[in-house]
N, C-alpha and C. Protein backbone atom coordinates (compact mmCIF):
# COMPACT_ATOMS: atom_id res chain seq x y z
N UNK A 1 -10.60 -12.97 2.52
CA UNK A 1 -9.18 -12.87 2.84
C UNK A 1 -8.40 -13.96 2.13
N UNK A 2 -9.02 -14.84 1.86
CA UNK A 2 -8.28 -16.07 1.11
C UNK A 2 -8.13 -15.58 -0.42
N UNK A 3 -8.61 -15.18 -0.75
CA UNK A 3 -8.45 -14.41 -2.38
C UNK A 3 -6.89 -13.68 -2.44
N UNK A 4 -6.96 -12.99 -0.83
CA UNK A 4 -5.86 -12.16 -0.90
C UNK A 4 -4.22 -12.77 -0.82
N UNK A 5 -4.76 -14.02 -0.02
CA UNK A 5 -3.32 -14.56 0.11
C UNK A 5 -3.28 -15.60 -0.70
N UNK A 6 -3.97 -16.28 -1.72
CA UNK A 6 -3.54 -16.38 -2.55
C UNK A 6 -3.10 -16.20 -4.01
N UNK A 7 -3.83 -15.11 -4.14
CA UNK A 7 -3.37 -14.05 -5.52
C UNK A 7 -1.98 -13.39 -5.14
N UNK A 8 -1.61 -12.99 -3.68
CA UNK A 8 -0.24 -12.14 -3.44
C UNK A 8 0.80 -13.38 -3.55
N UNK A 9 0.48 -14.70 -3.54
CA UNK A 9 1.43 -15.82 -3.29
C UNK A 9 1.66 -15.89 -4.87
N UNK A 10 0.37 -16.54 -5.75
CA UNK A 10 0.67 -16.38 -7.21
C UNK A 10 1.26 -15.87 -7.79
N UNK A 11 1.04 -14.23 -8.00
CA UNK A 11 1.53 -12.90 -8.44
C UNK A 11 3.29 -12.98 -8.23
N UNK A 12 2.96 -13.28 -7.04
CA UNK A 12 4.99 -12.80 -6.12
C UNK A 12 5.85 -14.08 -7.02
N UNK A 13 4.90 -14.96 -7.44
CA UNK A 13 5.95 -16.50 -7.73
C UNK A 13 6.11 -16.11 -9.25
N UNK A 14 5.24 -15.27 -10.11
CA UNK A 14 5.17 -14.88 -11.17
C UNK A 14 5.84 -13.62 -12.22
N UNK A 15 6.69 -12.67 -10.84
CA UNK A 15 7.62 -11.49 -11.69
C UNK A 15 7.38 -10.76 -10.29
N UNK A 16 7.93 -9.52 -10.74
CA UNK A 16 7.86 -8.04 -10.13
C UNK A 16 6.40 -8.11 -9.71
N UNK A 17 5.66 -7.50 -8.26
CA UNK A 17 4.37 -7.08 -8.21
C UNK A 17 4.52 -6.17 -7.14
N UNK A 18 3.18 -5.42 -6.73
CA UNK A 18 3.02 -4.49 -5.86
C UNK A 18 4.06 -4.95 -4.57
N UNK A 19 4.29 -5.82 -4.31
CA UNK A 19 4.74 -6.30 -3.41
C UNK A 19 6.72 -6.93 -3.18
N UNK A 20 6.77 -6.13 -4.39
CA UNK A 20 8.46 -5.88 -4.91
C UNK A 20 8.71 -4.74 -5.25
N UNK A 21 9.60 -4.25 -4.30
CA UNK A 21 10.11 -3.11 -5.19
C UNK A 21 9.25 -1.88 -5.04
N UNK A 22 8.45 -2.11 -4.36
CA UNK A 22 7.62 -0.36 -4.14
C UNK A 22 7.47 -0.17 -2.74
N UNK A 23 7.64 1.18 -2.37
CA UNK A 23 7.73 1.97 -1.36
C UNK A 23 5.97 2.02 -0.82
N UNK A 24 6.16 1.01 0.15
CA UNK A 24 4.53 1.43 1.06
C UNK A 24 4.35 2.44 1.84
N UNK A 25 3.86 3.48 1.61
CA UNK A 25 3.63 4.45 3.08
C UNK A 25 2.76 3.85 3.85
N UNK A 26 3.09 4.19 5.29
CA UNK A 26 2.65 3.19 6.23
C UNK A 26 2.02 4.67 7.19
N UNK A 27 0.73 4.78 7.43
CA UNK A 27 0.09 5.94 8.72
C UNK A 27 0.87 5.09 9.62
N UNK A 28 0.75 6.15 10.81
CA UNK A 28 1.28 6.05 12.28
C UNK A 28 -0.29 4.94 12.60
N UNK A 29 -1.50 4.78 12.26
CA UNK A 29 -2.15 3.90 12.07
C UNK A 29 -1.64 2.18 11.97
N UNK A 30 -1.19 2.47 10.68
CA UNK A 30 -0.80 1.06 10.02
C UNK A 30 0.45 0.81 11.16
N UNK A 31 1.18 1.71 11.74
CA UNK A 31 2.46 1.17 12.45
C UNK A 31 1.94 0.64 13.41
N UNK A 32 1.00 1.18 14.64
CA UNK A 32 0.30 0.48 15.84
C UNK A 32 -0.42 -0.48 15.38
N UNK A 33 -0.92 -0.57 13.91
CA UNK A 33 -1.66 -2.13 14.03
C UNK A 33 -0.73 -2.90 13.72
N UNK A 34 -0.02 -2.57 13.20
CA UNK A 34 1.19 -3.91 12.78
C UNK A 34 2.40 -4.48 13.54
N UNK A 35 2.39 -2.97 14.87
CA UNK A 35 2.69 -3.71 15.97
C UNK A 35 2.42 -4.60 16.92
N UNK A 36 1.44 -3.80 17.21
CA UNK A 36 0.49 -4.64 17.95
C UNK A 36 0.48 -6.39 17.66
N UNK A 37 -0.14 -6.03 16.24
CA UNK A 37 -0.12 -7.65 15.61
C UNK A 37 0.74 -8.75 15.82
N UNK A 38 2.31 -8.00 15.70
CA UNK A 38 3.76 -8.50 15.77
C UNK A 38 4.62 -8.75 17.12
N UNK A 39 3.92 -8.16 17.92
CA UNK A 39 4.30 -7.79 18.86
C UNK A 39 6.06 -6.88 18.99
N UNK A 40 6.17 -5.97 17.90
CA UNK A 40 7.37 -5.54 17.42
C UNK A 40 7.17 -3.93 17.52
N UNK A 41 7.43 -3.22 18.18
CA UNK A 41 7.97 -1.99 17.42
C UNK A 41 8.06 -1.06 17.08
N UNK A 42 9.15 -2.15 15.80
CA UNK A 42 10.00 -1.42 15.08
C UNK A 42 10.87 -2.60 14.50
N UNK A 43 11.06 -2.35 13.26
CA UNK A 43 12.27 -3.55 12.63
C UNK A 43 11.36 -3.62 11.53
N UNK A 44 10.10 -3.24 11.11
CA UNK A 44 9.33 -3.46 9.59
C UNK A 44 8.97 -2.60 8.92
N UNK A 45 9.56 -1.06 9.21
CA UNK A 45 9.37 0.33 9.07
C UNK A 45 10.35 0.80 9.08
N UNK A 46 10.97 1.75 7.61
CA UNK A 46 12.26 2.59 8.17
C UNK A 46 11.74 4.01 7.19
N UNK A 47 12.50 4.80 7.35
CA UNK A 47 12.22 6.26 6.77
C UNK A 47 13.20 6.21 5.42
N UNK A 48 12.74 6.65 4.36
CA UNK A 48 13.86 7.05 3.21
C UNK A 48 12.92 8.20 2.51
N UNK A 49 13.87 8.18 1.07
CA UNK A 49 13.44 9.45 0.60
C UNK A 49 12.55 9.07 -0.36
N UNK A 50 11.81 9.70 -1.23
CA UNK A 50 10.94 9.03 -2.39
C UNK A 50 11.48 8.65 -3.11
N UNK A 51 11.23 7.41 -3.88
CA UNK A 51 11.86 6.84 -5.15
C UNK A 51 11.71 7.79 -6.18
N UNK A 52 10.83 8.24 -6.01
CA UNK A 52 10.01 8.84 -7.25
C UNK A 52 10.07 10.32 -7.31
N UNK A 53 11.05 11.28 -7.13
CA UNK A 53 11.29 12.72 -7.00
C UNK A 53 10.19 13.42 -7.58
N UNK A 54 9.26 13.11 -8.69
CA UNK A 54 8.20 13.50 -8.80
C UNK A 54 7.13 13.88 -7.51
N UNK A 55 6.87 13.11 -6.35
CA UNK A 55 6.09 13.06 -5.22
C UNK A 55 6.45 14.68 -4.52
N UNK A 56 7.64 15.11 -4.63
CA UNK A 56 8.09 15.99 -4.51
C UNK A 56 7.87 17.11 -4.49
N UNK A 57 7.09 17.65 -5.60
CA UNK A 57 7.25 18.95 -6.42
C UNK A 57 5.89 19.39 -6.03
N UNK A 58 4.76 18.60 -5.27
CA UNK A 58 3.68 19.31 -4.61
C UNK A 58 2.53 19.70 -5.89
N UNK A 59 2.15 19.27 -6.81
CA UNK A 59 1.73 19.41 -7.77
C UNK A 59 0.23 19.57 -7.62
N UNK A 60 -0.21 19.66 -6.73
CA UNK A 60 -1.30 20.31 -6.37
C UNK A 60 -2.32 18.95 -6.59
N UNK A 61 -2.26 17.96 -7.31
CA UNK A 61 -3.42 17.32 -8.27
C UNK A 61 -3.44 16.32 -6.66
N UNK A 62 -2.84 16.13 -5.41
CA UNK A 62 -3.44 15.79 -4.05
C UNK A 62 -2.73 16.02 -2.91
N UNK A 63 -2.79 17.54 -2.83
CA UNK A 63 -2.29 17.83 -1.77
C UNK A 63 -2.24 16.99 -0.65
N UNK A 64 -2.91 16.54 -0.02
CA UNK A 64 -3.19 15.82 1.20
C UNK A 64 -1.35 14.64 1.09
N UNK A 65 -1.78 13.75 0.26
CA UNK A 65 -0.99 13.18 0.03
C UNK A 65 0.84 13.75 -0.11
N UNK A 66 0.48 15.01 -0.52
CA UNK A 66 2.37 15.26 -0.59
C UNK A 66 2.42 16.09 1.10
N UNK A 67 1.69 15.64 1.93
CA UNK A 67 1.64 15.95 3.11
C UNK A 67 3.05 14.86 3.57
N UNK A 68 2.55 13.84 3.22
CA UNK A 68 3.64 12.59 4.45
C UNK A 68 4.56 12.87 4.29
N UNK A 69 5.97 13.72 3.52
CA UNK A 69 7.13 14.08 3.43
C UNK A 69 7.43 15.52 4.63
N UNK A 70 8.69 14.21 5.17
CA UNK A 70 9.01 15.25 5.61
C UNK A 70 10.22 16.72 5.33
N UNK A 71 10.56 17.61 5.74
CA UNK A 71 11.07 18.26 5.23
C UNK A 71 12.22 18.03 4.72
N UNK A 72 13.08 16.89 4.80
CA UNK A 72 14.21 16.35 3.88
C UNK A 72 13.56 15.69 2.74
N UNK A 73 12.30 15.25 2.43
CA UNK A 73 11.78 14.42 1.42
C UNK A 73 11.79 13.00 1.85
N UNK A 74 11.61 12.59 3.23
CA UNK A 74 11.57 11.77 3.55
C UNK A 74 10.12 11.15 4.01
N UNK A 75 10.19 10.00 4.33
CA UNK A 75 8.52 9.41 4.23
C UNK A 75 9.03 7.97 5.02
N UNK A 76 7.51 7.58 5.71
CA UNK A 76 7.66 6.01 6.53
C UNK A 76 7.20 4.75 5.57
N UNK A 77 8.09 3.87 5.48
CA UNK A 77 7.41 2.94 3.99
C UNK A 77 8.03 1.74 5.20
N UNK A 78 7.41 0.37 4.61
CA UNK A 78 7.58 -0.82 4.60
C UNK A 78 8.38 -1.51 4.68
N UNK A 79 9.68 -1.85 5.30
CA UNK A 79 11.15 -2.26 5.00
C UNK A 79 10.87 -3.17 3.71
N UNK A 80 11.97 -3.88 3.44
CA UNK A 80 12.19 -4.27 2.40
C UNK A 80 13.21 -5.65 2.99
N UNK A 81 12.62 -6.69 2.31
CA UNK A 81 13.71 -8.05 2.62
C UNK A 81 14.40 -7.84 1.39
N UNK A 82 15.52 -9.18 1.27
CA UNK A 82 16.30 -9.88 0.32
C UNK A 82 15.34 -9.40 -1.07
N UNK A 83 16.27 -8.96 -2.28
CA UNK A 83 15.79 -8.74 -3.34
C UNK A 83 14.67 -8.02 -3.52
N UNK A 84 14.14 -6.88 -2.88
CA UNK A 84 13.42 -5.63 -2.64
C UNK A 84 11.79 -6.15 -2.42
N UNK A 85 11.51 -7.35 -1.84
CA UNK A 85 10.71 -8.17 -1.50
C UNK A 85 10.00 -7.06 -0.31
N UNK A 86 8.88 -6.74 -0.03
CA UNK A 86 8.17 -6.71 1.10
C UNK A 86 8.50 -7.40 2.34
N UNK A 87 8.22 -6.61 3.48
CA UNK A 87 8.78 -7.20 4.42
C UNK A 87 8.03 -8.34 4.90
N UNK A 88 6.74 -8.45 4.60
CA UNK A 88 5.79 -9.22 4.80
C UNK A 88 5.26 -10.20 4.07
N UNK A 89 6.48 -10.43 2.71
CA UNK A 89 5.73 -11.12 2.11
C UNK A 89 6.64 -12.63 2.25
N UNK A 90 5.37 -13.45 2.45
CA UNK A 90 6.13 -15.03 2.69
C UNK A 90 5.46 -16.21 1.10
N UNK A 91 5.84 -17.07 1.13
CA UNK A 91 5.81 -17.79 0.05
C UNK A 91 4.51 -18.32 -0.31
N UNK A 92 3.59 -17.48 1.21
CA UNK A 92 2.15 -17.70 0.62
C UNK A 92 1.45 -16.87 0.43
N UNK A 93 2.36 -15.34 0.08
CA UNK A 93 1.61 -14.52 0.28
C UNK A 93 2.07 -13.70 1.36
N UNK A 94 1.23 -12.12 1.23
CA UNK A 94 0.96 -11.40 2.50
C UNK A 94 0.91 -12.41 4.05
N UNK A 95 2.04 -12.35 5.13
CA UNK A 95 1.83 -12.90 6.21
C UNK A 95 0.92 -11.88 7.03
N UNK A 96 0.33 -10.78 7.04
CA UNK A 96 -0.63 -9.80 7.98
C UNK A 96 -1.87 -10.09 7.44
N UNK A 97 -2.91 -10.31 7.73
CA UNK A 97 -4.20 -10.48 7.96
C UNK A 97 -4.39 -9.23 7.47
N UNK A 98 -5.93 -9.15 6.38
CA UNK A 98 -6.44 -7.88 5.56
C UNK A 98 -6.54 -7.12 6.75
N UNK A 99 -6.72 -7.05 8.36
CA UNK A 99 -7.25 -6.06 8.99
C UNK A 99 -6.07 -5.59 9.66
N UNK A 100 -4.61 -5.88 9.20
CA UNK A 100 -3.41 -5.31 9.65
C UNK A 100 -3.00 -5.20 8.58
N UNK A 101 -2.98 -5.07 7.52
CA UNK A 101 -2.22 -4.71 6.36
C UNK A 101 -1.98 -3.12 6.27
N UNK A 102 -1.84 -2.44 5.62
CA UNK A 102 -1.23 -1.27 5.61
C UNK A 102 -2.50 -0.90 4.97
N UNK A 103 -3.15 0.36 4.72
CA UNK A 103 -4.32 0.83 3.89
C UNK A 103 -3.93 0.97 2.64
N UNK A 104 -2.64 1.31 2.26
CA UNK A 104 -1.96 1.24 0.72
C UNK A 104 -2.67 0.27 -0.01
N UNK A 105 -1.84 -1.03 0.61
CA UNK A 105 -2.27 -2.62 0.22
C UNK A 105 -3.42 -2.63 0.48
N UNK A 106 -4.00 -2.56 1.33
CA UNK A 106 -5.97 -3.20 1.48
C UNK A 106 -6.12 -2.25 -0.17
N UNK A 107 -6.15 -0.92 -0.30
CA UNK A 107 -6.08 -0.12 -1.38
C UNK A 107 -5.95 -0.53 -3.07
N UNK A 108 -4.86 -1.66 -2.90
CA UNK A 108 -4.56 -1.94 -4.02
C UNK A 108 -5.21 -3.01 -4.84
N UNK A 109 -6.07 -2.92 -5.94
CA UNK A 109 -5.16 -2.21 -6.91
C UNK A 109 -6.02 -0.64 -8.05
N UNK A 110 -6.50 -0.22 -6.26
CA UNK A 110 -7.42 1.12 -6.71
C UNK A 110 -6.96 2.58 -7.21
N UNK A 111 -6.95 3.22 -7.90
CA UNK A 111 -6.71 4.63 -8.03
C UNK A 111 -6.76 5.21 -7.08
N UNK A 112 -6.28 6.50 -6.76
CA UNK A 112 -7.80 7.43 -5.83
C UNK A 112 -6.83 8.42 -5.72
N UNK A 113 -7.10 9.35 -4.77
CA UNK A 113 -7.06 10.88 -4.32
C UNK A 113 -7.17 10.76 -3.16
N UNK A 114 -7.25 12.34 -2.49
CA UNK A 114 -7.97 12.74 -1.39
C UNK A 114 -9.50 13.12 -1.52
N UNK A 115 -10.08 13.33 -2.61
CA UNK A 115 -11.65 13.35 -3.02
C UNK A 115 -12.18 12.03 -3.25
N UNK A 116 -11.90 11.56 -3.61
CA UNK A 116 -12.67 9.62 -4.19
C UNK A 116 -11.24 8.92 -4.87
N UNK A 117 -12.22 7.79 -4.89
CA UNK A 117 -11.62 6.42 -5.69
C UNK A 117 -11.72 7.01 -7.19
N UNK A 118 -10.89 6.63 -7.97
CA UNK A 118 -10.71 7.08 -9.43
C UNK A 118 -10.70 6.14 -10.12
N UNK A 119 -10.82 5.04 -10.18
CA UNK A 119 -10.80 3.76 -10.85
C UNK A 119 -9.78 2.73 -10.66
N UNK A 120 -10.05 1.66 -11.62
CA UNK A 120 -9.06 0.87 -10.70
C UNK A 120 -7.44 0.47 -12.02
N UNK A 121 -6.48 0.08 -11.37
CA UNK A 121 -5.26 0.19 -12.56
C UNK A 121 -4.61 -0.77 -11.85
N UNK A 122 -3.72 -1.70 -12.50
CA UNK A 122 -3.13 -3.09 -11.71
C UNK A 122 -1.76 -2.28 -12.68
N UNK A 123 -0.90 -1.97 -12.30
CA UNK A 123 0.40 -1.88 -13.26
C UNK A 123 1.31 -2.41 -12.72
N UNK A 124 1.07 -2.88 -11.92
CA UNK A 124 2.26 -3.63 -10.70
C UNK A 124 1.86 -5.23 -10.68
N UNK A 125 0.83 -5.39 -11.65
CA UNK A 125 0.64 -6.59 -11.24
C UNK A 125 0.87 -7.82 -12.65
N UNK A 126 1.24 -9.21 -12.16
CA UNK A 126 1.91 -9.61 -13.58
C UNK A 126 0.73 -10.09 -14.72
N UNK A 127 1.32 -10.63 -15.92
CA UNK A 127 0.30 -10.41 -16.86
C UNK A 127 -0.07 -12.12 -16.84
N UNK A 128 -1.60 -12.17 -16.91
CA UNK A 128 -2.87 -11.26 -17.81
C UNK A 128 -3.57 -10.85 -16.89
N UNK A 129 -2.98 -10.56 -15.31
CA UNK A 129 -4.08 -9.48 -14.66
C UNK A 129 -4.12 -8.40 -14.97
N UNK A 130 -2.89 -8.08 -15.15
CA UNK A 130 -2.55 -6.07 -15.58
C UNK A 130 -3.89 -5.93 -16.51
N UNK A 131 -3.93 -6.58 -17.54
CA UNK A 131 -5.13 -6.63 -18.78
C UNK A 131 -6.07 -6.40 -18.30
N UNK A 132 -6.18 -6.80 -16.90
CA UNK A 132 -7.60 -6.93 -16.49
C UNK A 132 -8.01 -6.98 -14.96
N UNK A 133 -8.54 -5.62 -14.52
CA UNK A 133 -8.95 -4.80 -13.40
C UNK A 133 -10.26 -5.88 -13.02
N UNK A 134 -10.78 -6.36 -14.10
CA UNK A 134 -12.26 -6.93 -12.77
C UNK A 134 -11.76 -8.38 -12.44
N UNK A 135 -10.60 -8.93 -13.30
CA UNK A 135 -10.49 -10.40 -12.50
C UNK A 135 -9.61 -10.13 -11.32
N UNK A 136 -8.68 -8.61 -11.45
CA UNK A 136 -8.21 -8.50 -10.26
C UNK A 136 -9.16 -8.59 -9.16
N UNK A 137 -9.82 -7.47 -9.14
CA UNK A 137 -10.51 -7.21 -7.96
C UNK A 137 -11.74 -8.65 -7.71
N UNK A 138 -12.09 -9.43 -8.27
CA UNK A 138 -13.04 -10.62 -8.36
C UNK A 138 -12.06 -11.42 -7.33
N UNK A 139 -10.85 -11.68 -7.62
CA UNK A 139 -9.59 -12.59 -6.84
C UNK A 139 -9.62 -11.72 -5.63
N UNK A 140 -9.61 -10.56 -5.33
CA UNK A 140 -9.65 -9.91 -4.19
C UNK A 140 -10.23 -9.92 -3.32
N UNK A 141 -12.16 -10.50 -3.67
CA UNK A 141 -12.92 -9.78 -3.47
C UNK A 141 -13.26 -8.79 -3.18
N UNK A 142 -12.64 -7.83 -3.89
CA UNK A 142 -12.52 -6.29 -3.33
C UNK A 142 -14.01 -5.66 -4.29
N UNK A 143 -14.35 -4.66 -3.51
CA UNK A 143 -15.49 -3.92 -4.06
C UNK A 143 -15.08 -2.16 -3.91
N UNK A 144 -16.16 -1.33 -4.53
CA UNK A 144 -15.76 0.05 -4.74
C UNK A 144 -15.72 -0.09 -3.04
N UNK A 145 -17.21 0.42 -2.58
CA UNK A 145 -17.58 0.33 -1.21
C UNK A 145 -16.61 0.20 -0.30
N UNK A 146 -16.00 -1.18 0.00
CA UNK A 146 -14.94 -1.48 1.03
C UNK A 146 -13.70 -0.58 0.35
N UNK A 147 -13.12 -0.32 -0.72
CA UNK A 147 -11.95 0.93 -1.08
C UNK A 147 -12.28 2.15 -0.95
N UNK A 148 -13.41 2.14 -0.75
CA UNK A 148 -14.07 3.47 -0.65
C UNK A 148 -13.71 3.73 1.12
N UNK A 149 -14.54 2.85 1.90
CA UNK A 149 -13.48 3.12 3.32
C UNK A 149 -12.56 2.88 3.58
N UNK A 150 -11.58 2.51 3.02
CA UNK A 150 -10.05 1.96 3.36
C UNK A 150 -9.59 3.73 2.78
N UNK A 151 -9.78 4.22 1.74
CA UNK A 151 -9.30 5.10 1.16
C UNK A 151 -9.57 6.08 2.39
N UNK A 152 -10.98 6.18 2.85
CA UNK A 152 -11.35 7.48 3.73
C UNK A 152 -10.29 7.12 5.10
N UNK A 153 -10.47 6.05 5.16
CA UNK A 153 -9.43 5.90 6.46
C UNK A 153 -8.14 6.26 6.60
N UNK A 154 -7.67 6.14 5.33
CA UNK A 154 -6.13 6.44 4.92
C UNK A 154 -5.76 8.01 4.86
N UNK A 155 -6.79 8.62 4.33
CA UNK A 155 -6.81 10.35 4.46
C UNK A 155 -6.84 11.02 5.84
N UNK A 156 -7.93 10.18 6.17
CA UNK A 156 -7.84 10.36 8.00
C UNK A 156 -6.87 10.38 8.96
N UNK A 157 -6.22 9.21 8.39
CA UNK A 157 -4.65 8.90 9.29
C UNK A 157 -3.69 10.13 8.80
N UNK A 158 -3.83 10.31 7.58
CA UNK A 158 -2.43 11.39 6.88
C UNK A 158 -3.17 12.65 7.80
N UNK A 159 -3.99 12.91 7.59
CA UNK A 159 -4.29 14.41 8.11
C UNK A 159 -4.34 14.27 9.52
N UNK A 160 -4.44 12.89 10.34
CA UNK A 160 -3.99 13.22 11.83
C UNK A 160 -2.55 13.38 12.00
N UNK A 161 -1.77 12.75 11.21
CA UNK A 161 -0.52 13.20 11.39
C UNK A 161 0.36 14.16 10.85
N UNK A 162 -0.40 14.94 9.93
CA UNK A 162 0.24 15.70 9.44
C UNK A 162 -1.03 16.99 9.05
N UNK A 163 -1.69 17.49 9.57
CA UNK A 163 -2.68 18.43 9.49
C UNK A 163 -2.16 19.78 8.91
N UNK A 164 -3.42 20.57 8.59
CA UNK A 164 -3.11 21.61 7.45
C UNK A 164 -1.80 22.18 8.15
């Protein structure tokens, strides 16, 4: 866990990263643990529409996933502080503990689907990690294995809340 908060502290002091500026979907999962945690809620979660109108169009390549919209094109993401900052992110980093983080984030900076992990891609992250997927994940200590259940968990949550 120390890898994590201090690569998200580095990264954040260093440009734009996963943790600026992008829309987290959050399971009804991630909301009870991060309440719980906070003892909040509500106030770190709001509904909008996709940034990305692409998410949209249902393109078949993961169904599961164009599940979380709801019928306005709306979806549950992460609020956003001052300057499109994460709501969670403090000057050292992620303030939630890896076992309240959102499965997105535990997730990142993995590919995947609703079938498997697809490899791994940092494009959100500043340079010379982007260059390079194994010093990311080495700083992470992240392994396939542990993304491999964070991912299954995350499919789990979408399809309890939103089933065929």
């Amino acid at each position: 866990m120390t890898g994590y908060s201090s690569l998200c502290a580095r990264c954040a002091g260093l440009g734009e990263t996963c943790c600026q500026n992008s829309q987290v979907f959050l399971t009804v999962g991630d909301v009870r643990r991060i309440a719980r945690a906070i003892n909040a809620a509500s106030g770190f979660f709001e509904e909008v529409a996709a940034a990305d109108p692409n998410y949209l169009t249902g393109d078949g390549i993961d169904p599961v996933w164009n599940r979380i919209f709801d019928r306005k094109g709306y979806r549950r993401i992460l609020a956003f502080q001052a300057e499109g900052k994460c709501f969670f992110l403090g000057t050292n980093g992620c303030r939630l503990s890896l076992e309240i983080r959102p499965l997105v984030c535990r997730l990142y900076p993995y590919d995947y689907n609703h079938i498997a992990i697809k490899g791994v891609y940092g494009h959100r992250c500043p340079e010379p990690e982007r260059n390079s997927p194994a010093l990311i994940l080495a700083c992470l200590s992240m392994n396939r294995e542990k993304a491999e259940s964070w991912r299954q968990k995350l499919y789990a949550e979408i399809r309890e809340e939103f089933p065929d």
